[in-house]
N, C-alpha and C. Protein backbone atom coordinates (compact mmCIF):
# COMPACT_ATOMS: atom_id res chain seq x y z
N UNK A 1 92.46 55.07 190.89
CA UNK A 1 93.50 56.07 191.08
C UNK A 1 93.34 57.18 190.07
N UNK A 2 93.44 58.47 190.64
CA UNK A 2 94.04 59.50 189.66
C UNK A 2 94.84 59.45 188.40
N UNK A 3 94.21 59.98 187.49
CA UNK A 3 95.21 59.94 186.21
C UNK A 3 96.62 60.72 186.46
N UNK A 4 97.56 60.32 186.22
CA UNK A 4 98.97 60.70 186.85
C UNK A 4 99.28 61.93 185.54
N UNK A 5 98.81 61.36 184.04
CA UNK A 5 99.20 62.10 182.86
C UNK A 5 99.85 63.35 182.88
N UNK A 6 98.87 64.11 183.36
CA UNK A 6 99.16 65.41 183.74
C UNK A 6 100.36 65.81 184.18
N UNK A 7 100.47 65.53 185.56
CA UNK A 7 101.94 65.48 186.36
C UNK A 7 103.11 64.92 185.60
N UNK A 8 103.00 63.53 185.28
CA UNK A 8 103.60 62.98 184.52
C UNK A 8 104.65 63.51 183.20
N UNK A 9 104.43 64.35 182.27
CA UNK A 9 104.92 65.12 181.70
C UNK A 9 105.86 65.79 181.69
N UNK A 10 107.07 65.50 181.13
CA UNK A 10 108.48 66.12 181.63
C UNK A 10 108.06 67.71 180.47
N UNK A 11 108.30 68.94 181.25
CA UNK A 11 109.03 70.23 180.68
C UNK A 11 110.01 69.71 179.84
N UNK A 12 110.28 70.53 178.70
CA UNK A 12 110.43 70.10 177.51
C UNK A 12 112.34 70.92 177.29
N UNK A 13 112.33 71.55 178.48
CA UNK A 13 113.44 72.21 178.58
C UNK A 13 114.78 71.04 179.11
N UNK A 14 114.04 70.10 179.88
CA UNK A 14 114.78 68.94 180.31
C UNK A 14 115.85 68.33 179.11
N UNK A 15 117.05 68.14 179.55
CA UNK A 15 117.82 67.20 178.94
C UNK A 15 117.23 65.98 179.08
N UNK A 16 117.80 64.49 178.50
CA UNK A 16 117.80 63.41 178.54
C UNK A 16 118.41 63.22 179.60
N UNK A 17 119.50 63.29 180.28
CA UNK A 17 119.93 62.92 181.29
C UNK A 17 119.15 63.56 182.87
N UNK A 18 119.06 64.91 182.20
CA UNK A 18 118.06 65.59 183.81
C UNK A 18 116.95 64.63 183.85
N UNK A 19 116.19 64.40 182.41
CA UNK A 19 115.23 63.80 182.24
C UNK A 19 115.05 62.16 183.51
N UNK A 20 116.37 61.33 183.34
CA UNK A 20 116.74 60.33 184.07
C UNK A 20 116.87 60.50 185.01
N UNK A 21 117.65 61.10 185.45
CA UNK A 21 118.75 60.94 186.41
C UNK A 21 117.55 61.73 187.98
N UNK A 22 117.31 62.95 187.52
CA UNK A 22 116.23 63.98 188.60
C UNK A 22 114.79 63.77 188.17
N UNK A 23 114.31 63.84 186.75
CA UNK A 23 113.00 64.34 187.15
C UNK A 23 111.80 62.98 187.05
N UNK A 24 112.74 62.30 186.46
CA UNK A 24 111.14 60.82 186.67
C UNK A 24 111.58 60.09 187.87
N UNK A 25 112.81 60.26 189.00
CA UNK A 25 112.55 60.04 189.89
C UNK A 25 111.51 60.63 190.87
N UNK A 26 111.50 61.92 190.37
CA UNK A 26 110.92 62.66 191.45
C UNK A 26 109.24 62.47 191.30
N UNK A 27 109.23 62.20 189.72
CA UNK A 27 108.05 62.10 189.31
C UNK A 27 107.16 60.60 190.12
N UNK A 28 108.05 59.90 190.09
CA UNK A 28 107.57 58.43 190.65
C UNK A 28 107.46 58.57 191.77
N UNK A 29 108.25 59.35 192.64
CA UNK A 29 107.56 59.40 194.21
C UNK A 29 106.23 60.28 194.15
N UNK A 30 106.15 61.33 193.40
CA UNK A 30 104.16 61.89 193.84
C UNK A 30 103.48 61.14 193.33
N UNK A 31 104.25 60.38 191.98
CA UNK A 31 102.64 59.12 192.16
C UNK A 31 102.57 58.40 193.04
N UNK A 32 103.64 57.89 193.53
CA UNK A 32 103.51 56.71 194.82
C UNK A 32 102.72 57.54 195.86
N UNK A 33 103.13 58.70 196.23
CA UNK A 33 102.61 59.41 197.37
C UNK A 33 100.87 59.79 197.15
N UNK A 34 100.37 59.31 195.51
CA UNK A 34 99.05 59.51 195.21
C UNK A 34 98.23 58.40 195.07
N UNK A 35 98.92 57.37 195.57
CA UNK A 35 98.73 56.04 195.35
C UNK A 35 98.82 55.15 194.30
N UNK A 36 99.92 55.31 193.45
CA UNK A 36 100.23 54.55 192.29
C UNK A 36 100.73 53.33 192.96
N UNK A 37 100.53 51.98 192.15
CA UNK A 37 101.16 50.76 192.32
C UNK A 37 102.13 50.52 191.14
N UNK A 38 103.38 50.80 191.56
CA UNK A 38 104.03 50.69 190.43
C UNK A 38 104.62 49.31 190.65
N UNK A 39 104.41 48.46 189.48
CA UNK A 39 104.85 47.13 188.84
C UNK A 39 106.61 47.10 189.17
N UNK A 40 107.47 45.98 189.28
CA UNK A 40 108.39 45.66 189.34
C UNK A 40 108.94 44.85 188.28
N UNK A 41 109.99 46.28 187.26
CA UNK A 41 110.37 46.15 186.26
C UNK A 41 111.97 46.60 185.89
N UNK A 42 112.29 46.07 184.49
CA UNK A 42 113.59 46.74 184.41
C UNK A 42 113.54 46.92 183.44
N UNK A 43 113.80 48.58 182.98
CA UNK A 43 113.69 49.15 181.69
C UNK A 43 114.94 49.77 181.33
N UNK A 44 115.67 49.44 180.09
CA UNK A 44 117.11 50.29 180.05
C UNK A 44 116.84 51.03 178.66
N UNK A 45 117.30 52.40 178.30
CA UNK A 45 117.66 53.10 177.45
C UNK A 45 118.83 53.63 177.03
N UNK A 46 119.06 53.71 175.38
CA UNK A 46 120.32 53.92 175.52
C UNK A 46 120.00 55.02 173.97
N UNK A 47 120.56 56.50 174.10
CA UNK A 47 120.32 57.50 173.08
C UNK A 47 121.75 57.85 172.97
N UNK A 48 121.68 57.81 171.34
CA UNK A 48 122.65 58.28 170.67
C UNK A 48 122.59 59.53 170.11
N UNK A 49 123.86 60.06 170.21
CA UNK A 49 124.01 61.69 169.61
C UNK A 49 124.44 62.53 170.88
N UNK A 50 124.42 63.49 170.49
CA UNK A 50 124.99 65.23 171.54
C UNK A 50 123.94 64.82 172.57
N UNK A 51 124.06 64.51 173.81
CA UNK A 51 123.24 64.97 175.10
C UNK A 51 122.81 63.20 175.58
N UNK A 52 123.40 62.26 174.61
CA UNK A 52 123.06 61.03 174.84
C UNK A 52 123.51 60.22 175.76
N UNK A 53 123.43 59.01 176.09
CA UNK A 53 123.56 58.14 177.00
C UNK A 53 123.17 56.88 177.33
N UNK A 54 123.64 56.13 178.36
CA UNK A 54 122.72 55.07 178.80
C UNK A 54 122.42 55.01 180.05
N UNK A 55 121.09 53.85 180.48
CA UNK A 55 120.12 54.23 181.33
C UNK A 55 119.67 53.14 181.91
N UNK A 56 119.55 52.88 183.22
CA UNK A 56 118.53 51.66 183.65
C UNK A 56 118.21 51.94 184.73
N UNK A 57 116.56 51.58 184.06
CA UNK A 57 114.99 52.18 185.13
C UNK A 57 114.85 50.88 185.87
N UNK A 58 115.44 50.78 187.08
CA UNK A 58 114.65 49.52 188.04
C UNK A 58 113.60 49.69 188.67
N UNK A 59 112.38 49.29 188.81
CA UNK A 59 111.55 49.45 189.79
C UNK A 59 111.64 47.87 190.71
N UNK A 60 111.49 48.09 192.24
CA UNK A 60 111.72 46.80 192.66
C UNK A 60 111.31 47.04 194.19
N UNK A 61 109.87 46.59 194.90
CA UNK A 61 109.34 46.81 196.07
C UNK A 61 108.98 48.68 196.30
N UNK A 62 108.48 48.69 195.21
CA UNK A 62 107.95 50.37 195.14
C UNK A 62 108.59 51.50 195.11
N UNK A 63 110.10 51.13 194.62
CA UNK A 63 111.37 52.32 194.81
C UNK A 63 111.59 52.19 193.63
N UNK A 64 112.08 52.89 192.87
CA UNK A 64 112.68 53.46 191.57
C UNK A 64 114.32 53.81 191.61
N UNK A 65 115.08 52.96 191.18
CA UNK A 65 116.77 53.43 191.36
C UNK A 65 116.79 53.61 189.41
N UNK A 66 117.90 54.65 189.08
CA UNK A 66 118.34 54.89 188.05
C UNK A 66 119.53 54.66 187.89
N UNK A 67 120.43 53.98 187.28
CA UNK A 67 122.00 53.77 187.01
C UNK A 67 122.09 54.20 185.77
N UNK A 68 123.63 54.22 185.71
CA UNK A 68 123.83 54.36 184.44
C UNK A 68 124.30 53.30 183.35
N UNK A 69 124.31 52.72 182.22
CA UNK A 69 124.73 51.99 181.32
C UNK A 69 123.74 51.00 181.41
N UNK A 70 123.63 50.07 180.72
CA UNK A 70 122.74 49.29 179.69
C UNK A 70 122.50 47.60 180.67
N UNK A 71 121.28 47.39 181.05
CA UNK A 71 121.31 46.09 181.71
C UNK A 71 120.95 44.91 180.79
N UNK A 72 122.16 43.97 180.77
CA UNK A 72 121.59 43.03 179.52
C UNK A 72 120.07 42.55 179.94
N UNK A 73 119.64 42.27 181.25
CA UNK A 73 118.59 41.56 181.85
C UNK A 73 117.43 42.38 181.84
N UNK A 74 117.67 43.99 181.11
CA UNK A 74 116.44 44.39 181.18
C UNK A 74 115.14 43.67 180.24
N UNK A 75 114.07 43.78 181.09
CA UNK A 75 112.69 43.64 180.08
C UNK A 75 112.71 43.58 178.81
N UNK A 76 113.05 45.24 178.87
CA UNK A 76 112.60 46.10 177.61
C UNK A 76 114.08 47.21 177.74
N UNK A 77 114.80 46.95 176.61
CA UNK A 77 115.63 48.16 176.12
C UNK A 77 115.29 48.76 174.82
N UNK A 78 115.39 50.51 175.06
CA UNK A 78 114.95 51.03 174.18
C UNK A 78 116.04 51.24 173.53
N UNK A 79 116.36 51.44 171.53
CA UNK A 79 117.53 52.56 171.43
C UNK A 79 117.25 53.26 170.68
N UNK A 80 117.74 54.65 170.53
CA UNK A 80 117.53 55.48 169.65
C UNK A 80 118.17 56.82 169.59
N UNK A 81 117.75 57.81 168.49
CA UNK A 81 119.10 58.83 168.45
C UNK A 81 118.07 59.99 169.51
N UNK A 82 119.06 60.78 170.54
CA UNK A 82 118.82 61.95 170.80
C UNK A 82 117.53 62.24 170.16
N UNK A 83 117.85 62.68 168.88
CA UNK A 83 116.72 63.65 168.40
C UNK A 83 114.90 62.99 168.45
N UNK A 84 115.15 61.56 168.17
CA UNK A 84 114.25 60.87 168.10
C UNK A 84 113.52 60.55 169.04
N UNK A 85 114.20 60.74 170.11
CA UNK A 85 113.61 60.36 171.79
C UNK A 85 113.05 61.49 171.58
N UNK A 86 113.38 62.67 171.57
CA UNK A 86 112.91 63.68 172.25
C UNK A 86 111.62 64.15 171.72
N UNK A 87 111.66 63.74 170.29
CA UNK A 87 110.35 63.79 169.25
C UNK A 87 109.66 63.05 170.24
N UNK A 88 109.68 61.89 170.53
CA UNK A 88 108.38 60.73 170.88
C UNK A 88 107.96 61.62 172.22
N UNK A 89 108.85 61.94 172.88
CA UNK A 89 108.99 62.63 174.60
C UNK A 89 107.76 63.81 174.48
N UNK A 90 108.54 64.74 173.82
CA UNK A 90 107.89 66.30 173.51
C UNK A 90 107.84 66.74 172.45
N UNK A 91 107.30 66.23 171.44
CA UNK A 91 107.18 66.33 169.79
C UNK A 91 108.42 67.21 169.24
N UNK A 92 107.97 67.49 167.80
CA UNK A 92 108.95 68.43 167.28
C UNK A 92 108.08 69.07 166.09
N UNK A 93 108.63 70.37 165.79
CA UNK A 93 108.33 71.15 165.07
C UNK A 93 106.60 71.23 165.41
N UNK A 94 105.81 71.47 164.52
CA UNK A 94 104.37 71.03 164.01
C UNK A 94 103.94 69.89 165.04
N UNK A 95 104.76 68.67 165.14
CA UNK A 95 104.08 67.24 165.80
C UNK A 95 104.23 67.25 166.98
N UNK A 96 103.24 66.94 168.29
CA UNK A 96 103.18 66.87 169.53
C UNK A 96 103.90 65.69 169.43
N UNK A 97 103.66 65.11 170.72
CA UNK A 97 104.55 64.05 171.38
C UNK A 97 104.07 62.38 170.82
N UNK A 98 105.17 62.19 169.78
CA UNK A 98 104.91 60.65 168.92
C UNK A 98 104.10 59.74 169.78
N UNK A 99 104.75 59.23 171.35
CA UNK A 99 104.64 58.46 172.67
C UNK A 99 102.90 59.09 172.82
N UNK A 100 101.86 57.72 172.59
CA UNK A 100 100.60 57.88 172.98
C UNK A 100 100.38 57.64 174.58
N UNK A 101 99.81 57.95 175.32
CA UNK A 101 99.69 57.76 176.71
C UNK A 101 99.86 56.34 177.03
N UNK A 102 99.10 55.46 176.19
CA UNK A 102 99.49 53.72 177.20
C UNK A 102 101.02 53.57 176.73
N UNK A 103 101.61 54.69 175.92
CA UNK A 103 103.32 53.69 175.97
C UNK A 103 104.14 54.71 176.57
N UNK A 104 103.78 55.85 177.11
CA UNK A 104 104.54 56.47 177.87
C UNK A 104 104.71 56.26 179.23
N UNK A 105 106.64 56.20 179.09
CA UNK A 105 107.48 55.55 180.12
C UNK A 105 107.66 55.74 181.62
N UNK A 106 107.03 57.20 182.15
CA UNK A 106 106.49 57.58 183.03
C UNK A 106 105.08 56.82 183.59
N UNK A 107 104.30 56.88 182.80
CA UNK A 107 102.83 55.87 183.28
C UNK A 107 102.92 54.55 183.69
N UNK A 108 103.96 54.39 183.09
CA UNK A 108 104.49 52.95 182.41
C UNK A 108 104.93 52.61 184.11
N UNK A 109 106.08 52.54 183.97
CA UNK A 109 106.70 52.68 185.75
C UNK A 109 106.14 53.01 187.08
N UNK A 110 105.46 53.74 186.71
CA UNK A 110 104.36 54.39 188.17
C UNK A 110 103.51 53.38 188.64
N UNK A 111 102.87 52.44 187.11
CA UNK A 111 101.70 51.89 187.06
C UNK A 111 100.49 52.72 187.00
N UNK A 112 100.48 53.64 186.12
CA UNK A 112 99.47 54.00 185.75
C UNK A 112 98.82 52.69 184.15
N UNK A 113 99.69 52.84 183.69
CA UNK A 113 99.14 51.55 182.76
C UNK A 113 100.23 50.57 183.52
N UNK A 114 99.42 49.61 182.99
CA UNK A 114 99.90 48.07 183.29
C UNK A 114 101.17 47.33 182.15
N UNK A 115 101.90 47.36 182.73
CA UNK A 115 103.00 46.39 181.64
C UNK A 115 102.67 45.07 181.60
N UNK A 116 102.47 44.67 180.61
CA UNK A 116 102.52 43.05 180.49
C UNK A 116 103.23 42.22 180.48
N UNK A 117 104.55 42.18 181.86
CA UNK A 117 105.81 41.50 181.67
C UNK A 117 105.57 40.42 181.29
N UNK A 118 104.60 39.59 182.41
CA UNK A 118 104.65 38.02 181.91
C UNK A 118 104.38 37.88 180.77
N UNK A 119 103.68 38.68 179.57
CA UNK A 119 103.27 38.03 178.35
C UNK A 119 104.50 38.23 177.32
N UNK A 120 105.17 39.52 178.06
CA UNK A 120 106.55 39.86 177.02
C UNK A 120 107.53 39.32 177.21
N UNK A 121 108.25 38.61 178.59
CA UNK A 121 109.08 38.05 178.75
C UNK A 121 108.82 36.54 178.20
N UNK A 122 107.63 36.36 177.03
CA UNK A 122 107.61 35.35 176.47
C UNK A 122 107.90 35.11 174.87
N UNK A 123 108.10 36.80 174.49
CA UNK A 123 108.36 37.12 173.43
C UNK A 123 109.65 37.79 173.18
N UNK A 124 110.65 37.15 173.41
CA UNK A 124 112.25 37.54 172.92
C UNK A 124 112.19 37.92 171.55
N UNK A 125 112.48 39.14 171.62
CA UNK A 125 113.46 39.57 169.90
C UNK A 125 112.91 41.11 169.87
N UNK A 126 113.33 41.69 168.94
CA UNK A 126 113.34 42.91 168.81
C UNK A 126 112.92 43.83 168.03
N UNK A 127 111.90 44.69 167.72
CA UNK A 127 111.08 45.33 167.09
C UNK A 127 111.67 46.42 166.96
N UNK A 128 111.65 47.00 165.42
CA UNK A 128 112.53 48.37 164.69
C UNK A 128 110.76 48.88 164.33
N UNK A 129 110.81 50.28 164.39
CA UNK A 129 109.85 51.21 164.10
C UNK A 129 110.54 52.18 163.68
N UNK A 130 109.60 52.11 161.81
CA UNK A 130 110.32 54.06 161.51
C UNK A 130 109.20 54.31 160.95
N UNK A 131 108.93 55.76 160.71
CA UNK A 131 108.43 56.57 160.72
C UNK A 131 108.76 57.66 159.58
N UNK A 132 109.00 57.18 158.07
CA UNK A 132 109.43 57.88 157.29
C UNK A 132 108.77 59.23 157.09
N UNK A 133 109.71 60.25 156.33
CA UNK A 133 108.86 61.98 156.20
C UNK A 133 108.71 62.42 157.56
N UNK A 134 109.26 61.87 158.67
CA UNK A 134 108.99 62.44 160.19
C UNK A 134 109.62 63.82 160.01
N UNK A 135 109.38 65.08 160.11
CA UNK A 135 110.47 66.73 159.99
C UNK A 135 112.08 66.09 159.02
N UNK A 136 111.82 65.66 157.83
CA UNK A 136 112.43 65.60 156.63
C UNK A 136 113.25 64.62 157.33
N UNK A 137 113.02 63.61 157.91
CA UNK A 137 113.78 62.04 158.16
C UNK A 137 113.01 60.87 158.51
N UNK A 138 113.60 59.68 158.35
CA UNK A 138 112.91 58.45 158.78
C UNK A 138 113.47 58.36 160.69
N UNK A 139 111.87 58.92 161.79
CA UNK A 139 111.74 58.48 162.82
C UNK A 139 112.50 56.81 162.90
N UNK A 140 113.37 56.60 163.60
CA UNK A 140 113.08 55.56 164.13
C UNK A 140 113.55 54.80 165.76
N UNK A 141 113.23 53.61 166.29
CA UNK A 141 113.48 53.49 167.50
C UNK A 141 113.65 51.58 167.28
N UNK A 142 114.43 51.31 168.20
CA UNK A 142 114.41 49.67 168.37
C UNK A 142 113.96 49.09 169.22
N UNK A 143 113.17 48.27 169.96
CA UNK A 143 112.73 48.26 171.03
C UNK A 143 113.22 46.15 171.22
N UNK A 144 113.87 46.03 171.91
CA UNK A 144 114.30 45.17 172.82
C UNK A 144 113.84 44.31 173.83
N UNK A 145 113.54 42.85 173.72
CA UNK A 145 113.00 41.89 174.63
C UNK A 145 114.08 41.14 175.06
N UNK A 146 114.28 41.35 176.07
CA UNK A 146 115.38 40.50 177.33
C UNK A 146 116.51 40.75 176.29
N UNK A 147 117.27 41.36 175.42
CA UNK A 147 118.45 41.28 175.19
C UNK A 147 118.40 40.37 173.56
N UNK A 148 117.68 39.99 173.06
CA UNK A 148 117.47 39.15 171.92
C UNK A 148 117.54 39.82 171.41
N UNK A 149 118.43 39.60 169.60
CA UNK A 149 118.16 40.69 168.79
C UNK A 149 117.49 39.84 168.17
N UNK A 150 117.08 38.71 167.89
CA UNK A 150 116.28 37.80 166.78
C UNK A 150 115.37 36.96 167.98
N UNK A 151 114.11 37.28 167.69
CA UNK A 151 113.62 37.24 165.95
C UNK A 151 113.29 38.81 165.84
N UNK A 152 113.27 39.25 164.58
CA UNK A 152 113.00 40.65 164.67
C UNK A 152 112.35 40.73 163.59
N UNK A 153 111.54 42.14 163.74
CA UNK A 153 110.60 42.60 162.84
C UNK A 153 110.73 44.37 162.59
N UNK A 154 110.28 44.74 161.35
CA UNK A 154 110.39 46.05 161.03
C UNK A 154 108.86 46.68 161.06
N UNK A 155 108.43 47.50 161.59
CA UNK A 155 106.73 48.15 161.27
C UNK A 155 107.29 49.57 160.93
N UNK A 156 106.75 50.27 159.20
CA UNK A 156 106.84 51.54 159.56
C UNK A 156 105.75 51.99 158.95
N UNK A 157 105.26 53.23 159.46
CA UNK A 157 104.29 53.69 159.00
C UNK A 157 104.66 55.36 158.49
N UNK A 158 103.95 56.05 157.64
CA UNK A 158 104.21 57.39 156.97
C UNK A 158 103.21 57.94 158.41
N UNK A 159 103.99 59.48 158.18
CA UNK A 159 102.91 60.32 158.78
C UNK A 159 101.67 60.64 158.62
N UNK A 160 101.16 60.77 157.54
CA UNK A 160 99.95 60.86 157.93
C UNK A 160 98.79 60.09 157.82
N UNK A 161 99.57 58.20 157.72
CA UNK A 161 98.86 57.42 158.08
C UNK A 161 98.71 57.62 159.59
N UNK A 162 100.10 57.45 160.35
CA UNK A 162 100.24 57.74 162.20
C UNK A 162 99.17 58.58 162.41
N UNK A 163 98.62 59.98 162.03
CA UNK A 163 97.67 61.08 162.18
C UNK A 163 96.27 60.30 162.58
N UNK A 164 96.34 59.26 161.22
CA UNK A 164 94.88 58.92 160.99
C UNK A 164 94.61 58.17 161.97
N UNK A 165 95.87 57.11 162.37
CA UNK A 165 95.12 56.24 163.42
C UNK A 165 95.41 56.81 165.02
N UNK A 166 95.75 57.88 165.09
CA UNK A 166 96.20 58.60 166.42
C UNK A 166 94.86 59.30 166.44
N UNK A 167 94.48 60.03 165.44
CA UNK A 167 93.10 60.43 165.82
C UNK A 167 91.27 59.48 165.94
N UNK A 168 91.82 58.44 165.36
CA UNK A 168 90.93 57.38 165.36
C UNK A 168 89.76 57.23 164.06
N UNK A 169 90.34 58.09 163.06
CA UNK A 169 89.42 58.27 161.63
C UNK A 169 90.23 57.10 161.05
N UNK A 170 91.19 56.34 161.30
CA UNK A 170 91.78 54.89 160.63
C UNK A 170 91.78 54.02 161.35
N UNK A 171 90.91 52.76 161.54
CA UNK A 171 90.82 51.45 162.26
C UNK A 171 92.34 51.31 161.62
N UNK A 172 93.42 50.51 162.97
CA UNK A 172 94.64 49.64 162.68
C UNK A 172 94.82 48.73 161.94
N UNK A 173 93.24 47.78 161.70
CA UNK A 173 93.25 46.38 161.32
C UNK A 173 93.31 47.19 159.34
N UNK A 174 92.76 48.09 159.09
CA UNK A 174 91.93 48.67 157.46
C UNK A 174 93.50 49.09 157.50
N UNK A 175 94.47 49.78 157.91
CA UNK A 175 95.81 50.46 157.61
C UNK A 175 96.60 49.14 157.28
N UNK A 176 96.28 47.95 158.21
CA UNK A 176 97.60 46.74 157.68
C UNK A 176 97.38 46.38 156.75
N UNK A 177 95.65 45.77 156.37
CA UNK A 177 95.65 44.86 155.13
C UNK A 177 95.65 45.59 153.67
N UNK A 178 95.58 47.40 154.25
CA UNK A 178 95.53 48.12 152.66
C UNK A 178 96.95 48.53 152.66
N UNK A 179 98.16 48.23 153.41
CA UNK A 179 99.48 48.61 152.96
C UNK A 179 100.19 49.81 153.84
N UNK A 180 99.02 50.44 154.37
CA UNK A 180 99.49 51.71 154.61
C UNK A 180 100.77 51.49 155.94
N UNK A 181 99.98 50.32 156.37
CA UNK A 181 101.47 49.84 157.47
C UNK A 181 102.32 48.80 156.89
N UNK A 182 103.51 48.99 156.79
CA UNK A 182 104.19 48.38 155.89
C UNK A 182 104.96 46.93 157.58
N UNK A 183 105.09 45.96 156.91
CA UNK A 183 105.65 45.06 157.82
C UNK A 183 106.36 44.14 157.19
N UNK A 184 107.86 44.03 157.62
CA UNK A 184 109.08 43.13 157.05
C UNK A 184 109.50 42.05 158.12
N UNK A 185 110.14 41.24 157.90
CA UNK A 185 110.90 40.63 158.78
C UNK A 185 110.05 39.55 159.52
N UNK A 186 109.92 38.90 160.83
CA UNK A 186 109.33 37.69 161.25
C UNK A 186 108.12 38.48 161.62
N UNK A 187 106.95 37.89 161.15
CA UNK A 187 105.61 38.71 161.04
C UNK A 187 105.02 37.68 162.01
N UNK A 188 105.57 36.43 162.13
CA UNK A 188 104.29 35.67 163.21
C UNK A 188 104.90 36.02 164.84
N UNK A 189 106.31 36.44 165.15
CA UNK A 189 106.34 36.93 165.96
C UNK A 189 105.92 38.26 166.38
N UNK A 190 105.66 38.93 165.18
CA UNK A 190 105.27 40.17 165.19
C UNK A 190 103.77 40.31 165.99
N UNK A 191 103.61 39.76 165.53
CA UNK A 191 102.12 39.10 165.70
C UNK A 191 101.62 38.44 167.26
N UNK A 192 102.91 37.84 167.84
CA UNK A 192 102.84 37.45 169.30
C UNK A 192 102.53 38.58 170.17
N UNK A 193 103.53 39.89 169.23
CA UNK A 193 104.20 41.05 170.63
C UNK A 193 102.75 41.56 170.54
N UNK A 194 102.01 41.78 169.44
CA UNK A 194 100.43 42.51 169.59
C UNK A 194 100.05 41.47 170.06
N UNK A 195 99.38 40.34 170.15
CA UNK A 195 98.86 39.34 171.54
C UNK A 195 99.09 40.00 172.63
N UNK A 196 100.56 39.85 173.25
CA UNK A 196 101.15 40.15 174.22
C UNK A 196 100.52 41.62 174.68
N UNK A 197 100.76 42.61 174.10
CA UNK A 197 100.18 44.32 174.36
C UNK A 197 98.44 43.97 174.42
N UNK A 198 98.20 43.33 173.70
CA UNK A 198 96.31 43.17 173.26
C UNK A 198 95.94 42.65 175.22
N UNK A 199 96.66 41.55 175.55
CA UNK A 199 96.74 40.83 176.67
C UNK A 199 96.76 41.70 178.12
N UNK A 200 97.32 42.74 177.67
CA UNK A 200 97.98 43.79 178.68
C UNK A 200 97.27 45.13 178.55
N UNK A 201 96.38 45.10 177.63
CA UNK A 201 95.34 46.18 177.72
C UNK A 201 96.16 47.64 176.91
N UNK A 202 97.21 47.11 176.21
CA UNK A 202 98.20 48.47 175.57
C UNK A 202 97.37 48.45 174.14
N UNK A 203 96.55 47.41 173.77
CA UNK A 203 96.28 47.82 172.23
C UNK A 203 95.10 48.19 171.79
């Protein structure tokens, strides 16, 4: 299949809610209509601040419905503030878009990349990511397995470690064991959810 990427890409003028509600529906029917196989999933988001909300992405027999408010049964719930989504979405200031192509939520749904439900719906609990010095704050986002908040883990990394391994001048494995990725909290589950992504072709 065609790389969807391109298309894929919300205009940056979009709210969070246009974002939901109109344009990754619309987006998911020209991939279907380009032959995407999109996976049967349930993804909920929920952004805090001015323009925020909550969200749940069903995919289920090749249709895409959007509701509003928070499904305990989703997959994967994301949370995070307004400002922070929109960084990962359509960068900010200086920084393009945080969201590398295998974790963007558009590809994601279409099936342009592959989700690894079965390996994640084996890994309950919940992963915090920040991103300290992000445009003079600590980035961060929570990311959610079936509704578990435990076991949980913290990964954050500085900017211009993120640079190094986004451009590929820093192997991942040389950033953990020299510090530059800092990791708190249950590390052998931590450790499952990369299995799990490694399994699924995300890592």
């Amino acid at each position: 299949m065609t790389s969807m990427s391109a298309l894929l890409r919300p205009p940056p003028e979009l709210t969070c809610a246009e974002l939901f509600a109109t344009w990754l529906p619309a987006a998911f029917e020209r991939a279907r209509a380009a032959g995407a196989l999109s996976p049967d999933v349930v993804v909920a988001v929920q952004l805090e601040g001015d323009g925020g909300g909550a969200w749940t992405l069903r995919v289920a027999d090749g249709a895409l419905t959007v509701g509003d408010g928070l499904d305990v049964a989703a997959l994967v719930t994301l949370r995070q503030t307004v400002a922070d989504f929109r960084a990962a979405v359509w960068g900010e200031g200086s920084s393009g878009a945080l969201l590398p192509p295998q974790l963007d939520l558009a590809a994601a749904i279409t099936g342009e990349v592959e989700i690894p439900t079965a390996a994640l719906a084996q890994a309950r609990g919940t992963l915090h990511v920040e991103i300290p010095g992000f445009a003079g704050r600590t980035w961060k986002t929570a990311v959610t397995i079936l509704g578990a908040t435990a076991p949980a883990a913290t990964v954050a990394v500085d900017v211009p470690t993120l640079e190094s391994l986004r451009d590929g001048s820093l192997p991942p494995a040389q950033a953990f064991f020299s510090g530059r990725i800092a990791v708190t909290g249950d590390v052998p589950w931590l450790m499952q959810i990369g299995m799990s992504l490694a399994a699924g072709g995300l890592a």
